[in-house]
Structure formats: C-alpha cells, structure tokens
Protein backbone atom coordinates (compact mmCIF):
# COMPACT_ATOMS: atom_id res chain seq x y z
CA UNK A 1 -56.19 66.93 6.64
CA UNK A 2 -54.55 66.30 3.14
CA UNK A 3 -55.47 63.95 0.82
CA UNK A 4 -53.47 60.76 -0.03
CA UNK A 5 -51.80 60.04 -3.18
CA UNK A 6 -50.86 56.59 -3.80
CA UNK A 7 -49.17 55.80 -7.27
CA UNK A 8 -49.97 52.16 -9.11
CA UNK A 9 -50.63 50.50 -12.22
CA UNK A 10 -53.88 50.55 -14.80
CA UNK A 11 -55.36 47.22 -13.97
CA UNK A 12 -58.77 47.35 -15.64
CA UNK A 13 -60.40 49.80 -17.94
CA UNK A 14 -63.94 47.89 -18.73
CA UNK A 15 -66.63 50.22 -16.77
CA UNK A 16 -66.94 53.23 -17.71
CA UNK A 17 -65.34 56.44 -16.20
CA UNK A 18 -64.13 54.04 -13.96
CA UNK A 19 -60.45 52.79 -13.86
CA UNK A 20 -58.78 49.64 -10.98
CA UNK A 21 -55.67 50.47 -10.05
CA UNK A 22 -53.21 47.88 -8.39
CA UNK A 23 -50.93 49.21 -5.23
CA UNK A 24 -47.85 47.67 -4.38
CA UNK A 25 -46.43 48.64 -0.96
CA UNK A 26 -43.02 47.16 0.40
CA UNK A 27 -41.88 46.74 4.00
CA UNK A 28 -40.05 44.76 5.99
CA UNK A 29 -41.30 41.57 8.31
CA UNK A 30 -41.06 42.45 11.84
CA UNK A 31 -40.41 38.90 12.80
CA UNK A 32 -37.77 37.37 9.96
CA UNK A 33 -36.63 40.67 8.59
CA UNK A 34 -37.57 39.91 4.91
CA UNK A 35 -38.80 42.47 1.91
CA UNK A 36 -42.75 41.27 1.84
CA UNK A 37 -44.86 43.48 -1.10
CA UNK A 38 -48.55 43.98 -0.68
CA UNK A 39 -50.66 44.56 -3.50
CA UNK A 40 -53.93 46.26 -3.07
CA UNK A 41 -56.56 46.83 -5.85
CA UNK A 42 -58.54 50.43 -5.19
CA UNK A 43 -61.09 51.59 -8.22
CA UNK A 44 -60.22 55.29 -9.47
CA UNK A 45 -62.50 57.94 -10.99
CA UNK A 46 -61.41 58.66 -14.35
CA UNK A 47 -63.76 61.46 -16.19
CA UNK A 48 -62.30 61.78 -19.60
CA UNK A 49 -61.32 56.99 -20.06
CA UNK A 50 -57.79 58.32 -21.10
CA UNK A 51 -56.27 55.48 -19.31
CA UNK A 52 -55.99 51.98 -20.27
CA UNK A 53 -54.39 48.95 -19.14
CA UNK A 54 -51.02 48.80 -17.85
CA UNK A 55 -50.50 52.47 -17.91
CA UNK A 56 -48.86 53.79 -14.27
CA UNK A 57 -50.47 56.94 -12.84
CA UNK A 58 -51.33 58.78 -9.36
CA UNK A 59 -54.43 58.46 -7.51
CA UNK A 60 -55.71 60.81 -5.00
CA UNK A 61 -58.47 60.28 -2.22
CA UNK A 62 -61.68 62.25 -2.42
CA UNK A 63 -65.39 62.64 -1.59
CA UNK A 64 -67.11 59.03 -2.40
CA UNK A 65 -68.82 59.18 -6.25
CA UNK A 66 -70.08 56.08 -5.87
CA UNK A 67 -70.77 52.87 -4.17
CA UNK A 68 -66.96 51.80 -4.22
CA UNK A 69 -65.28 54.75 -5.46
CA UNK A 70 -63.22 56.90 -3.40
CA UNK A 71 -60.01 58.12 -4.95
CA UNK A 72 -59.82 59.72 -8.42
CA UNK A 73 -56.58 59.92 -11.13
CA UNK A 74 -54.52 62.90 -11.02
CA UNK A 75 -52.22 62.20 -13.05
CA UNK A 76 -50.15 59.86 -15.81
C-alpha cells in the first residue's frame, strides 16, 4: 500500500528531532454547500532539526518511532 504524503506548515520546533506540523484540508458541506477547512496537528520526525517555525514542507507516513510519532519530513 503506499504511503501518504500530506503537505502543511512548521508549527512547533521545541523537542528535539521532533517537528508539529499543522494540516489544512478543504471540502465542501454536504448539507449547506459551503468551503469548511479542517486543520489537523500531526508530529513529524525530523533527524537533522533543519526546520523551524512557519516553514511549509511534506510529510510522509511511516513505521511508528515513538509514542506519537508516525509520519516523518521528506521534504521543504
């Protein structure tokens, strides 16, 4: 099965090797027909801390490397 990629911002950089990255998804109501976004926070492996805060990059799913990690950065 392939692995997702999602793409968001840099929302936190404070633990180490260890980045939070905010998701916004768009779609429309069913009901009233109106653009709702979804944000959804998901915490990112990052080996090297080359990110920081407010930087955009890709995040891709992978084996878990810790209690709440599960996706890893790919790219910038």
């Amino acid at each position: 099965m392939p692995k997702r990629i999602l793409q968001g911002t840099v929302t936190s950089n404070a633990n180490e090797q260890t980045v939070t990255v905010s998701v916004e998804r768009r779609f429309k109501h069913p009901l009233l027909h109106k653009t709702v976004r979804k944000s959804k926070k998901y915490r990112a492996h990052d080996e090297n801390n080359t990110f920081n805060v407010g930087d955009t990059v890709r995040i891709q799913e992978c084996a878990p490397k810790s209690k709440t990690k599960r996706w890893e950065v790919i790219a910038s």
